[in-house]
PDB file of N, CA and C in Angstrom:
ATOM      1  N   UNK A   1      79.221  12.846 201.006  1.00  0.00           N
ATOM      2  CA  UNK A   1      79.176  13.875 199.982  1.00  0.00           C
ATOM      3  C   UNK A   1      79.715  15.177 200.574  1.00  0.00           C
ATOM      4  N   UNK A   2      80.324  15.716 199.912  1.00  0.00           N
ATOM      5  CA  UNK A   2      80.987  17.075 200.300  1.00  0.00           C
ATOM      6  C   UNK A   2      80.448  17.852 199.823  1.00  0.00           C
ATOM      7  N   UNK A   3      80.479  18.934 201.380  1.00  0.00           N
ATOM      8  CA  UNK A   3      79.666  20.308 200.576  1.00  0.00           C
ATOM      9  C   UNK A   3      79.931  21.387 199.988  1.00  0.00           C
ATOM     10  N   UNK A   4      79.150  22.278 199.822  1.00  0.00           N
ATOM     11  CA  UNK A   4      79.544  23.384 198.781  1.00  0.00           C
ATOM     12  C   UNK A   4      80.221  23.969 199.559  1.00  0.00           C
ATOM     13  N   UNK A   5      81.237  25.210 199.320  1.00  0.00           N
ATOM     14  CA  UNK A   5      82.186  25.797 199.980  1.00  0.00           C
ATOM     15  C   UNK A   5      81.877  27.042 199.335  1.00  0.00           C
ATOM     16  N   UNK A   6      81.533  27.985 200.149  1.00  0.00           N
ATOM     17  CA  UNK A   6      81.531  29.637 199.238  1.00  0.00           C
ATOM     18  C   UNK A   6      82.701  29.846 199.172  1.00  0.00           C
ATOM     19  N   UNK A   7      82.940  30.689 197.585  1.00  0.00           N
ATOM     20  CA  UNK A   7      84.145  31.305 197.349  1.00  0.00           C
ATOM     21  C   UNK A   7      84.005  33.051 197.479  1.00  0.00           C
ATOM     22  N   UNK A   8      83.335  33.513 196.767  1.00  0.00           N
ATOM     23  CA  UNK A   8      82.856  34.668 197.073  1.00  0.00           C
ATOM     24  C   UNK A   8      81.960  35.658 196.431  1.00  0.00           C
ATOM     25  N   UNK A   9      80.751  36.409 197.256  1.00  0.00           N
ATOM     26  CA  UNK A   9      79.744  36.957 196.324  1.00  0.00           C
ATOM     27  C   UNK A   9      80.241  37.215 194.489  1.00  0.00           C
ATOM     28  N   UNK A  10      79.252  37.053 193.905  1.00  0.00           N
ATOM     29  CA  UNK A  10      79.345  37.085 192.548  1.00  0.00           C
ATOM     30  C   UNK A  10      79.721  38.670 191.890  1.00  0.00           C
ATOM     31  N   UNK A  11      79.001  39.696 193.474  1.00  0.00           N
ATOM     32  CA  UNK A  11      79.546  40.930 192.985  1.00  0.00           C
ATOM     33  C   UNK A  11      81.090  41.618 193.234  1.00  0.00           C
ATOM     34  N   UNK A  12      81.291  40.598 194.177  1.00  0.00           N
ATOM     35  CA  UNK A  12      82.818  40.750 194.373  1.00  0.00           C
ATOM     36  C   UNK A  12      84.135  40.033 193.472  1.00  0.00           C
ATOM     37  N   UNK A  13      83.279  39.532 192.593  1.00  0.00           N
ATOM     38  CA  UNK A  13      84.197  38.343 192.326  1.00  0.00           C
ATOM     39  C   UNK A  13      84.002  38.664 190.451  1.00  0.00           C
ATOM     40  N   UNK A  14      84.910  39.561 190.026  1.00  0.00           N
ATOM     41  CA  UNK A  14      84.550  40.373 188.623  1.00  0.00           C
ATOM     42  C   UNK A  14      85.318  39.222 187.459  1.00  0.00           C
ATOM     43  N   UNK A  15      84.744  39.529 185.865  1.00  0.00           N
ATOM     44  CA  UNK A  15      85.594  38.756 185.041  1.00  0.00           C
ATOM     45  C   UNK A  15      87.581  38.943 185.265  1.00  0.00           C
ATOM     46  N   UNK A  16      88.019  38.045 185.435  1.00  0.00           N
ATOM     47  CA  UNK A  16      89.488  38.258 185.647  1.00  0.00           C
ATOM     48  C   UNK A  16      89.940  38.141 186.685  1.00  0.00           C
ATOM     49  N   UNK A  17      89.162  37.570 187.853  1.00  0.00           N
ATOM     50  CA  UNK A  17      89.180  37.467 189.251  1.00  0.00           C
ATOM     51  C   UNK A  17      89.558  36.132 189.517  1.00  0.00           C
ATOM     52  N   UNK A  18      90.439  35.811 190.546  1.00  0.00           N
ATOM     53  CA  UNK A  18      91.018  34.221 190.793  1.00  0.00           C
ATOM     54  C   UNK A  18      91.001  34.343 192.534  1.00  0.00           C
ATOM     55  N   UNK A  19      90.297  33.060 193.388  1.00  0.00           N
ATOM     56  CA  UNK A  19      90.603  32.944 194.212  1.00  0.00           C
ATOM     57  C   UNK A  19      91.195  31.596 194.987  1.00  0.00           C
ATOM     58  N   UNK A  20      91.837  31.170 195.580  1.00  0.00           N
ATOM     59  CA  UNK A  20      92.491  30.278 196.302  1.00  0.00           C
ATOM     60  C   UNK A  20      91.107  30.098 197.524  1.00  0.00           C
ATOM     61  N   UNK A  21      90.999  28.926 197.645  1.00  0.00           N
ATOM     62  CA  UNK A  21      90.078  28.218 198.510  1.00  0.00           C
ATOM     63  C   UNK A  21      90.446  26.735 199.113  1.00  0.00           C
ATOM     64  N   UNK A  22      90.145  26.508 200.518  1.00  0.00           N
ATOM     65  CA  UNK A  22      90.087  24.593 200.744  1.00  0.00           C
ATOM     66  C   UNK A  22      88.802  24.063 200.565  1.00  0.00           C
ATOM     67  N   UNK A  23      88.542  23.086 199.805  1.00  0.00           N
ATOM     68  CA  UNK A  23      87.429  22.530 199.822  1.00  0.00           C
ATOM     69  C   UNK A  23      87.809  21.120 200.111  1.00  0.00           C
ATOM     70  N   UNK A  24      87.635  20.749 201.492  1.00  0.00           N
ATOM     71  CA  UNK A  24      87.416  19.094 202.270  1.00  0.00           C
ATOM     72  C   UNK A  24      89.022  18.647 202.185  1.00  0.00           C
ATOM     73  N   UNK A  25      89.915  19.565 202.183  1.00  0.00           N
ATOM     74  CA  UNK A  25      91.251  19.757 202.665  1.00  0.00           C
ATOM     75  C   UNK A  25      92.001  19.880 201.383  1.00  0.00           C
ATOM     76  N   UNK A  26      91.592  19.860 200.375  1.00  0.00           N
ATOM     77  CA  UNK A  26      91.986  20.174 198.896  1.00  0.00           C
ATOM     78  C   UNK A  26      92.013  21.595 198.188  1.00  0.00           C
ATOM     79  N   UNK A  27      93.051  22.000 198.022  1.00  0.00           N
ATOM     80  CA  UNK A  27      93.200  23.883 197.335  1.00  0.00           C
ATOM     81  C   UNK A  27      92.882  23.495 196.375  1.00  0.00           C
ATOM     82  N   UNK A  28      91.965  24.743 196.412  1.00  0.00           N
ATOM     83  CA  UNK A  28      91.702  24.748 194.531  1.00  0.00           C
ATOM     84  C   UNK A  28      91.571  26.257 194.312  1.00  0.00           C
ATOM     85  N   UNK A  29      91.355  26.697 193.153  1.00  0.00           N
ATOM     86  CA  UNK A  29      91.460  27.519 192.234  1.00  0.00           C
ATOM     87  C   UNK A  29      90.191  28.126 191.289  1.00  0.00           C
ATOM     88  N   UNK A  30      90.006  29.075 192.129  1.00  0.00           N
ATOM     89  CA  UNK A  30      88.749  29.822 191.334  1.00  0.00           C
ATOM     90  C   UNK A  30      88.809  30.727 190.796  1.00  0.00           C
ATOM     91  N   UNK A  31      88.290  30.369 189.221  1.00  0.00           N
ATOM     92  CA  UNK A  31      89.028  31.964 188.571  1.00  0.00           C
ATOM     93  C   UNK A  31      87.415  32.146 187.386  1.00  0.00           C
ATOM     94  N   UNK A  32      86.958  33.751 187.385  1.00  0.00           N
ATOM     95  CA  UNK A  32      86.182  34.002 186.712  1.00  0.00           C
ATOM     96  C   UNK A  32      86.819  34.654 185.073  1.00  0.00           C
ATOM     97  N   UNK A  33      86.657  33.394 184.467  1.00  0.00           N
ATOM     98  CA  UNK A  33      86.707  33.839 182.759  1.00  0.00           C
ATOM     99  C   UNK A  33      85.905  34.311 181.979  1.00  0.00           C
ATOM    100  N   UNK A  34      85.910  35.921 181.898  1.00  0.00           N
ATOM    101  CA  UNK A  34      84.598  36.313 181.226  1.00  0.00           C
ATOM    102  C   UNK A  34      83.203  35.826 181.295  1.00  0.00           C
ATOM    103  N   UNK A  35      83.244  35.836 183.052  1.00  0.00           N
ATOM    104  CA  UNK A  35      81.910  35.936 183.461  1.00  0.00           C
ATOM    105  C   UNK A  35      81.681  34.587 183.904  1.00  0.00           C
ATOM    106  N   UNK A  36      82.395  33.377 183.780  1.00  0.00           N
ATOM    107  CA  UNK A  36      81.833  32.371 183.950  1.00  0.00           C
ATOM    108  C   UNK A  36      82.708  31.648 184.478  1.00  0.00           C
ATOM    109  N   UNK A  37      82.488  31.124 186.138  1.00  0.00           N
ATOM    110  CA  UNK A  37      83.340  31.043 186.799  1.00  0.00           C
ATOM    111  C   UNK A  37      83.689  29.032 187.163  1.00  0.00           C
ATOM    112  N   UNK A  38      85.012  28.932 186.924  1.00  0.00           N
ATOM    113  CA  UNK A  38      85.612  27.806 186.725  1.00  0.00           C
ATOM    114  C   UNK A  38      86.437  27.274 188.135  1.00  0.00           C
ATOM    115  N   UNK A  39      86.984  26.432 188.542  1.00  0.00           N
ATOM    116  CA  UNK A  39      87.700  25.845 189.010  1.00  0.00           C
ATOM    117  C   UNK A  39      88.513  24.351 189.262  1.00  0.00           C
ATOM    118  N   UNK A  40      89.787  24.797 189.638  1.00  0.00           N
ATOM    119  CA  UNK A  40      90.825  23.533 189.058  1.00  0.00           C
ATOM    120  C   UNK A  40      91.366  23.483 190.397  1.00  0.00           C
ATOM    121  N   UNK A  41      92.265  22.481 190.529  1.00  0.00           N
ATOM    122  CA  UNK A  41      93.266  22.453 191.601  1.00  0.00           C
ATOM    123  C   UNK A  41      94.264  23.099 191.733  1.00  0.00           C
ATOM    124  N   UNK A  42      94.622  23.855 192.756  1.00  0.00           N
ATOM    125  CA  UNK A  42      95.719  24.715 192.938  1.00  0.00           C
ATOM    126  C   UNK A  42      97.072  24.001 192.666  1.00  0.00           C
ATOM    127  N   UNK A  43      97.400  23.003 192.873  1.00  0.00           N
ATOM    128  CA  UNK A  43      98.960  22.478 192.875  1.00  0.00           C
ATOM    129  C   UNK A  43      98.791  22.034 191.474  1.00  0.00           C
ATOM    130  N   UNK A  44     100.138  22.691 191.006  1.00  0.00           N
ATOM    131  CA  UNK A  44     101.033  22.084 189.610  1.00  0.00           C
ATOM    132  C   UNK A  44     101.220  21.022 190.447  1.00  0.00           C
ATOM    133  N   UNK A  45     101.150  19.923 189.313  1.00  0.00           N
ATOM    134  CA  UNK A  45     101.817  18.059 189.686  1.00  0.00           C
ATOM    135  C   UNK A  45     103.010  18.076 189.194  1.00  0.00           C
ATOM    136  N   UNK A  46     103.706  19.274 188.250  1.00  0.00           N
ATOM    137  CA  UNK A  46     105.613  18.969 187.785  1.00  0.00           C
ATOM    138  C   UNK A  46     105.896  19.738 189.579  1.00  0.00           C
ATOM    139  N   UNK A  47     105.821  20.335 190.331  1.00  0.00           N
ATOM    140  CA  UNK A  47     106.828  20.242 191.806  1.00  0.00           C
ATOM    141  C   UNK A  47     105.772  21.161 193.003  1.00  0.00           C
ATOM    142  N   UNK A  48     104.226  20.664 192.787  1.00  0.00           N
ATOM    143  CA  UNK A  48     103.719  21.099 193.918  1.00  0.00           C
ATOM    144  C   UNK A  48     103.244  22.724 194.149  1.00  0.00           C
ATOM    145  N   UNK A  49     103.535  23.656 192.923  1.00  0.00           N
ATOM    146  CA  UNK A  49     103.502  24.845 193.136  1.00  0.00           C
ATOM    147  C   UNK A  49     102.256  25.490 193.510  1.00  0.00           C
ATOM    148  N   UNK A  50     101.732  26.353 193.599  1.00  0.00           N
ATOM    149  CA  UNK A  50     100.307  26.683 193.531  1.00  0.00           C
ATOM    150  C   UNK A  50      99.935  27.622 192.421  1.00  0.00           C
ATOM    151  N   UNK A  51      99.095  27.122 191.781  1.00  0.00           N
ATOM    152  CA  UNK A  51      98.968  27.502 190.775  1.00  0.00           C
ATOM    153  C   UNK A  51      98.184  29.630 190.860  1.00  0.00           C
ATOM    154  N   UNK A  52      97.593  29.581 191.940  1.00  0.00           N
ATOM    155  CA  UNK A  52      96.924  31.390 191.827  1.00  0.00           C
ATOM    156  C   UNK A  52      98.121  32.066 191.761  1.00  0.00           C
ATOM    157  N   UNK A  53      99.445  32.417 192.325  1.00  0.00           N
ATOM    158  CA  UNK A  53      99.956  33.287 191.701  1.00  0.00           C
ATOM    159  C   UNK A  53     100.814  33.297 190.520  1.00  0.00           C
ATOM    160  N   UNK A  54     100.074  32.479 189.339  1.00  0.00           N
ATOM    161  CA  UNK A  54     100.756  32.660 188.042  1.00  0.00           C
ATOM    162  C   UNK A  54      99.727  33.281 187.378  1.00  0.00           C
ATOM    163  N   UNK A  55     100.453  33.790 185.973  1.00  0.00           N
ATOM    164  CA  UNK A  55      99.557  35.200 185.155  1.00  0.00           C
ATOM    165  C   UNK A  55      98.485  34.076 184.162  1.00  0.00           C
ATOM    166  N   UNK A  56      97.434  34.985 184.054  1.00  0.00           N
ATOM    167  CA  UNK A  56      96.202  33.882 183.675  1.00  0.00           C
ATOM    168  C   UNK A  56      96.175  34.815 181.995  1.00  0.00           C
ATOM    169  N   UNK A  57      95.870  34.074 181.160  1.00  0.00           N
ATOM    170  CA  UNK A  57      95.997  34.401 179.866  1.00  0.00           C
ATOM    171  C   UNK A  57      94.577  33.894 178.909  1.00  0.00           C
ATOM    172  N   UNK A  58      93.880  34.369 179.110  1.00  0.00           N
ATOM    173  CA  UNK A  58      92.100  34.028 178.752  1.00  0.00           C
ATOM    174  C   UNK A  58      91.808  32.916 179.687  1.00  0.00           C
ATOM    175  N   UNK A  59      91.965  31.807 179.153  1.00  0.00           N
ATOM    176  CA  UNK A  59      91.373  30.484 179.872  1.00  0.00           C
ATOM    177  C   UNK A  59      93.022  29.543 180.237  1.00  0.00           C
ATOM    178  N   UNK A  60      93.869  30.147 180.470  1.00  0.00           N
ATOM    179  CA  UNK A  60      94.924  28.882 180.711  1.00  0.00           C
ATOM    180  C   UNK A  60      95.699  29.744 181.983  1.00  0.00           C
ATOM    181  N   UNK A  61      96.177  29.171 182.755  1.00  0.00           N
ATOM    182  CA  UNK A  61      96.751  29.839 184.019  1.00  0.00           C
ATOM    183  C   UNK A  61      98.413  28.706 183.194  1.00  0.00           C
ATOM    184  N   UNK A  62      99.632  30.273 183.911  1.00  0.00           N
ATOM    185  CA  UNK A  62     100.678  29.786 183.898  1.00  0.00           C
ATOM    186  C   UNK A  62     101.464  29.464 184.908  1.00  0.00           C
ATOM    187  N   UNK A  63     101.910  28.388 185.291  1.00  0.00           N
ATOM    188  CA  UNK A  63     102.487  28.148 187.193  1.00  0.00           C
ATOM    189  C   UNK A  63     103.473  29.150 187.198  1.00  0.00           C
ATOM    190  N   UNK A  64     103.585  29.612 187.975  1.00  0.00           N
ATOM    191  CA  UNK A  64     104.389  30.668 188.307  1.00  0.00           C
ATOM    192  C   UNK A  64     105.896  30.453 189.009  1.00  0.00           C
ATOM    193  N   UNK A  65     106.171  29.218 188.928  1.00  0.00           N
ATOM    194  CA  UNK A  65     107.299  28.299 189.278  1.00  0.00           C
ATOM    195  C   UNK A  65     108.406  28.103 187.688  1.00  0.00           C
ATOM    196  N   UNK A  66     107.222  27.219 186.937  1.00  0.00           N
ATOM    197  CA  UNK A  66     108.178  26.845 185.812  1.00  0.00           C
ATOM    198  C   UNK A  66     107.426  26.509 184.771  1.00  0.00           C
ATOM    199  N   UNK A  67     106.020  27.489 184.812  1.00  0.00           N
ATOM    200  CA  UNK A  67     105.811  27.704 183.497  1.00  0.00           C
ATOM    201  C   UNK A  67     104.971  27.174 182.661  1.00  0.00           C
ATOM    202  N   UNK A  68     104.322  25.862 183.186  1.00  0.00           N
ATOM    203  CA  UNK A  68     103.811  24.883 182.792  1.00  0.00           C
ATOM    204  C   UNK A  68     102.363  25.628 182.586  1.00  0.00           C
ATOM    205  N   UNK A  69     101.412  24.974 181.704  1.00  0.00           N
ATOM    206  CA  UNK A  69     100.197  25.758 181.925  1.00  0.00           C
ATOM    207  C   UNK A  69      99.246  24.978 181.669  1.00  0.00           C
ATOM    208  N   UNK A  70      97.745  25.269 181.915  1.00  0.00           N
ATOM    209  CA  UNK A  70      96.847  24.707 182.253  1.00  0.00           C
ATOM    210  C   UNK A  70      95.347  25.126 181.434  1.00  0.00           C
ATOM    211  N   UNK A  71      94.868  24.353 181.252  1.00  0.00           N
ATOM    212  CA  UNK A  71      93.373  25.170 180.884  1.00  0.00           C
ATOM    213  C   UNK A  71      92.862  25.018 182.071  1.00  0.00           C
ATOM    214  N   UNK A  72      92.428  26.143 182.302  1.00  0.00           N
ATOM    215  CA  UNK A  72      91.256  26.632 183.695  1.00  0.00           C
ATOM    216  C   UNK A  72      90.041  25.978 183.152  1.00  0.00           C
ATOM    217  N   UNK A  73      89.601  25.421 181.936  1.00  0.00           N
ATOM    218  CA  UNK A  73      88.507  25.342 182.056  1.00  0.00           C
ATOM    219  C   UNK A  73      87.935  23.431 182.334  1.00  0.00           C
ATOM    220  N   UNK A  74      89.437  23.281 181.483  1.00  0.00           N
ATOM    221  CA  UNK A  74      89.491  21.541 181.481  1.00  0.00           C
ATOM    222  C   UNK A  74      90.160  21.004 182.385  1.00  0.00           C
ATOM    223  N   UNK A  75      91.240  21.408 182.520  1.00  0.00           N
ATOM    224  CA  UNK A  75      92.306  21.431 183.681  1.00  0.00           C
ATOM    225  C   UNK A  75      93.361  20.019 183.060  1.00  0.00           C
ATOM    226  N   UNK A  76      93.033  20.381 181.519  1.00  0.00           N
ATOM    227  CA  UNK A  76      93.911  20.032 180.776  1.00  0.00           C
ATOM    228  C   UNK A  76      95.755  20.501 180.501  1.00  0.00           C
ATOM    229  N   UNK A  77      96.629  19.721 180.725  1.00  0.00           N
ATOM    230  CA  UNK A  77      97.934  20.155 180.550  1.00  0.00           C
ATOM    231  C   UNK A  77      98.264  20.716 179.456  1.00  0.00           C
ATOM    232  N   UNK A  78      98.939  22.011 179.436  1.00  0.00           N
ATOM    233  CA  UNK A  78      98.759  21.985 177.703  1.00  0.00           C
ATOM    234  C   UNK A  78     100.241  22.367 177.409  1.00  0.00           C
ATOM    235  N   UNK A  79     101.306  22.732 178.725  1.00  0.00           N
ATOM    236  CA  UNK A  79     102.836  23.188 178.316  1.00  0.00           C
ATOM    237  C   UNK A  79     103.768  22.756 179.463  1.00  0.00           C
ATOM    238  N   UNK A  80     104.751  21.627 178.735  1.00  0.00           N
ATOM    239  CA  UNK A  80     105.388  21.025 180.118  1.00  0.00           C
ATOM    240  C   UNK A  80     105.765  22.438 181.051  1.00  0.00           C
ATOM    241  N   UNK A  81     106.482  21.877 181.690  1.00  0.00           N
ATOM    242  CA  UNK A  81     107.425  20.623 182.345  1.00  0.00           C
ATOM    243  C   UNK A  81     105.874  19.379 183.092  1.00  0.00           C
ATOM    244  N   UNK A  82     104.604  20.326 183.407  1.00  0.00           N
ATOM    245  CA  UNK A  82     104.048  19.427 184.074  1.00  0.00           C
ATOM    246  C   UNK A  82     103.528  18.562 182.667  1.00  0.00           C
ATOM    247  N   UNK A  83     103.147  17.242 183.069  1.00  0.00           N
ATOM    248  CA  UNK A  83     102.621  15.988 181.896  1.00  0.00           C
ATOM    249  C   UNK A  83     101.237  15.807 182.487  1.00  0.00           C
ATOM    250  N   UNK A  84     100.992  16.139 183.546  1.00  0.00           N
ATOM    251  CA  UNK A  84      99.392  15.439 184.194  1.00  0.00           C
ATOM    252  C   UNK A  84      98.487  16.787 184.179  1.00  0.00           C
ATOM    253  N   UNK A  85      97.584  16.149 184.203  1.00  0.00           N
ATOM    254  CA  UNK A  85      96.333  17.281 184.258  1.00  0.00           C
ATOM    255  C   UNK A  85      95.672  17.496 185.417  1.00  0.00           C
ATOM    256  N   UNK A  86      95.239  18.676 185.609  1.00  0.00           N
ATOM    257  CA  UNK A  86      94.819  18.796 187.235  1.00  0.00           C
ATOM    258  C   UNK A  86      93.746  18.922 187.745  1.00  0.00           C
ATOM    259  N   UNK A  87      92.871  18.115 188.798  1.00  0.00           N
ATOM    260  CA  UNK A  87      92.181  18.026 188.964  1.00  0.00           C
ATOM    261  C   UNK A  87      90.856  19.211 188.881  1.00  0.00           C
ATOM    262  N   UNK A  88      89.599  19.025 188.033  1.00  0.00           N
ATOM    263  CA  UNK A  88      88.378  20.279 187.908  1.00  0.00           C
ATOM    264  C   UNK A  88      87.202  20.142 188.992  1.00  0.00           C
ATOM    265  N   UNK A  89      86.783  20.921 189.439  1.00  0.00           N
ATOM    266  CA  UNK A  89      86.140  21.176 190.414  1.00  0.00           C
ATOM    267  C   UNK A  89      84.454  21.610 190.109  1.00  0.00           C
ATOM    268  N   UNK A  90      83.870  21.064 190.095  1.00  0.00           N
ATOM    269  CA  UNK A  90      82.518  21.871 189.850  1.00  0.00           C
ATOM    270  C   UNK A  90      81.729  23.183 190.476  1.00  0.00           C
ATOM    271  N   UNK A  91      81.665  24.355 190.050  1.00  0.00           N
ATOM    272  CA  UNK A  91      81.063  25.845 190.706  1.00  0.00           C
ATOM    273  C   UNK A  91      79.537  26.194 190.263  1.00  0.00           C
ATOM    274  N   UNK A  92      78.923  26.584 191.408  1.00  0.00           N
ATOM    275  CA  UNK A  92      78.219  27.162 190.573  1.00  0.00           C
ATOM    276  C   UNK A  92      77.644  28.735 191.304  1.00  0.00           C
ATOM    277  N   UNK A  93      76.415  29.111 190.903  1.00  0.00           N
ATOM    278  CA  UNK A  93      76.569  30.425 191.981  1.00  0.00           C
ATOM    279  C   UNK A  93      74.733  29.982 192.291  1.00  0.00           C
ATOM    280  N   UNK A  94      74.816  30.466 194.026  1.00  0.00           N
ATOM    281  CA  UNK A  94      74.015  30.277 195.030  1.00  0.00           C
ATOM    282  C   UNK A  94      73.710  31.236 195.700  1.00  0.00           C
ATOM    283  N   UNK A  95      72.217  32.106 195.133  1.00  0.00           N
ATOM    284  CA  UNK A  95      72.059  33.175 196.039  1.00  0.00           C
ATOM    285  C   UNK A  95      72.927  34.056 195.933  1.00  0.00           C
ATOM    286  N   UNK A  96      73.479  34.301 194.891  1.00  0.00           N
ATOM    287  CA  UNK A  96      74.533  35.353 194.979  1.00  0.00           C
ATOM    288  C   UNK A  96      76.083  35.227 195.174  1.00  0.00           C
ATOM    289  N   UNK A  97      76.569  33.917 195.467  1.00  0.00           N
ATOM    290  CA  UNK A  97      77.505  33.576 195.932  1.00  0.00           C
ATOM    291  C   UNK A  97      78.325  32.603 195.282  1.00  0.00           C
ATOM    292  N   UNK A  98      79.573  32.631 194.430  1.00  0.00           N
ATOM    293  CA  UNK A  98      80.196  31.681 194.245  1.00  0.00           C
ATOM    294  C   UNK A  98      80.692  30.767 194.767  1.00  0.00           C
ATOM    295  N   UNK A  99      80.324  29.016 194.379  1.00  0.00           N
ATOM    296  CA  UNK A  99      80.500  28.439 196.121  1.00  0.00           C
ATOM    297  C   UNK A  99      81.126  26.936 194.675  1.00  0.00           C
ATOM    298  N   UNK A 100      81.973  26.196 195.520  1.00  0.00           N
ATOM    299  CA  UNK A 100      82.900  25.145 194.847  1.00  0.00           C
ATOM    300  C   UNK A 100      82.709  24.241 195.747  1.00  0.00           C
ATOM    301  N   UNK A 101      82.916  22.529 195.240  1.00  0.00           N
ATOM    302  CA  UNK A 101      82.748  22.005 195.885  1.00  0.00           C
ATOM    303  C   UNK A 101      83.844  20.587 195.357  1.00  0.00           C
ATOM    304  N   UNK A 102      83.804  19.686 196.478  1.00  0.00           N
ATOM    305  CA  UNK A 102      85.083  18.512 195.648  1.00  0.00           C
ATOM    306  C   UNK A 102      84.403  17.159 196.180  1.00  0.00           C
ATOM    307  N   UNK A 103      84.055  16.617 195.027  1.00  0.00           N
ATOM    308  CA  UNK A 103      83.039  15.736 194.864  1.00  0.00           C
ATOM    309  C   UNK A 103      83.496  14.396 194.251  1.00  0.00           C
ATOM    310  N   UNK A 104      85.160  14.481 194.132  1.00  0.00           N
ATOM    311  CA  UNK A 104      86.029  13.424 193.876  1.00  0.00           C
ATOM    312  C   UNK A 104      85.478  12.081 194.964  1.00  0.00           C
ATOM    313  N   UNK A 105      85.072  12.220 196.198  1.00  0.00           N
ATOM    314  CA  UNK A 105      85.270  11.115 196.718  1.00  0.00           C
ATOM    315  C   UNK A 105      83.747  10.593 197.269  1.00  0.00           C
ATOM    316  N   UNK A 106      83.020  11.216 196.533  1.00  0.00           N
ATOM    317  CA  UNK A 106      81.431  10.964 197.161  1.00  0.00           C
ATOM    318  C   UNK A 106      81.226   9.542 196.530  1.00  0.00           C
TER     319      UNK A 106
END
């Protein structure tokens, strides 16, 4: 079982806030949507990109490569070029601390 991974205090980490993290050698993607904080996998599956520096638009992040976009919350595909959906991550907050974890292989 893999463990939790802090991302970062809850007071540091405001609505509209996205951070890049490894959890058990896997990037992912932590982004607080009006207060309630989500995470997906960093790589677009259309060519590998990373998904934190594209512009986030309520709940859908846009790859910042080619455009494709995502729900942050489902990590549902919702605008090619990518066709696959990207892996969601479960968060929660601990003591103050936003902490993610990847629980794909337990």
């Amino acid at each position: 079982m893999s463990d939790w991974v802090d991302v970062a205090a809850i007071e540091d980490f405001p609505a509209g806030a996205v951070r890049g993290v490894e959890v058990d050698g896997a990037q992912v993607a932590v982004f607080n949507v009006d207060g309630t904080c989500y995470a997906i996998e960093n790589i677009c599956p259309h060519d590998g990109g990373i998904l934190t520096g594209g512009t986030v638009e309520g709940d859908v992040v846009i790859c910042p490569r080619h455009a494709a976009r995502f729900c942050i919350r489902t990590g549902k595909v919702l605008a090619p070029p990518a066709y696959e959906d990207v892996a969601v991550f479960p968060v929660r907050i601990q003591a103050g601390v936003v902490q993610v974890r990847d629980e794909r292989w337990d």
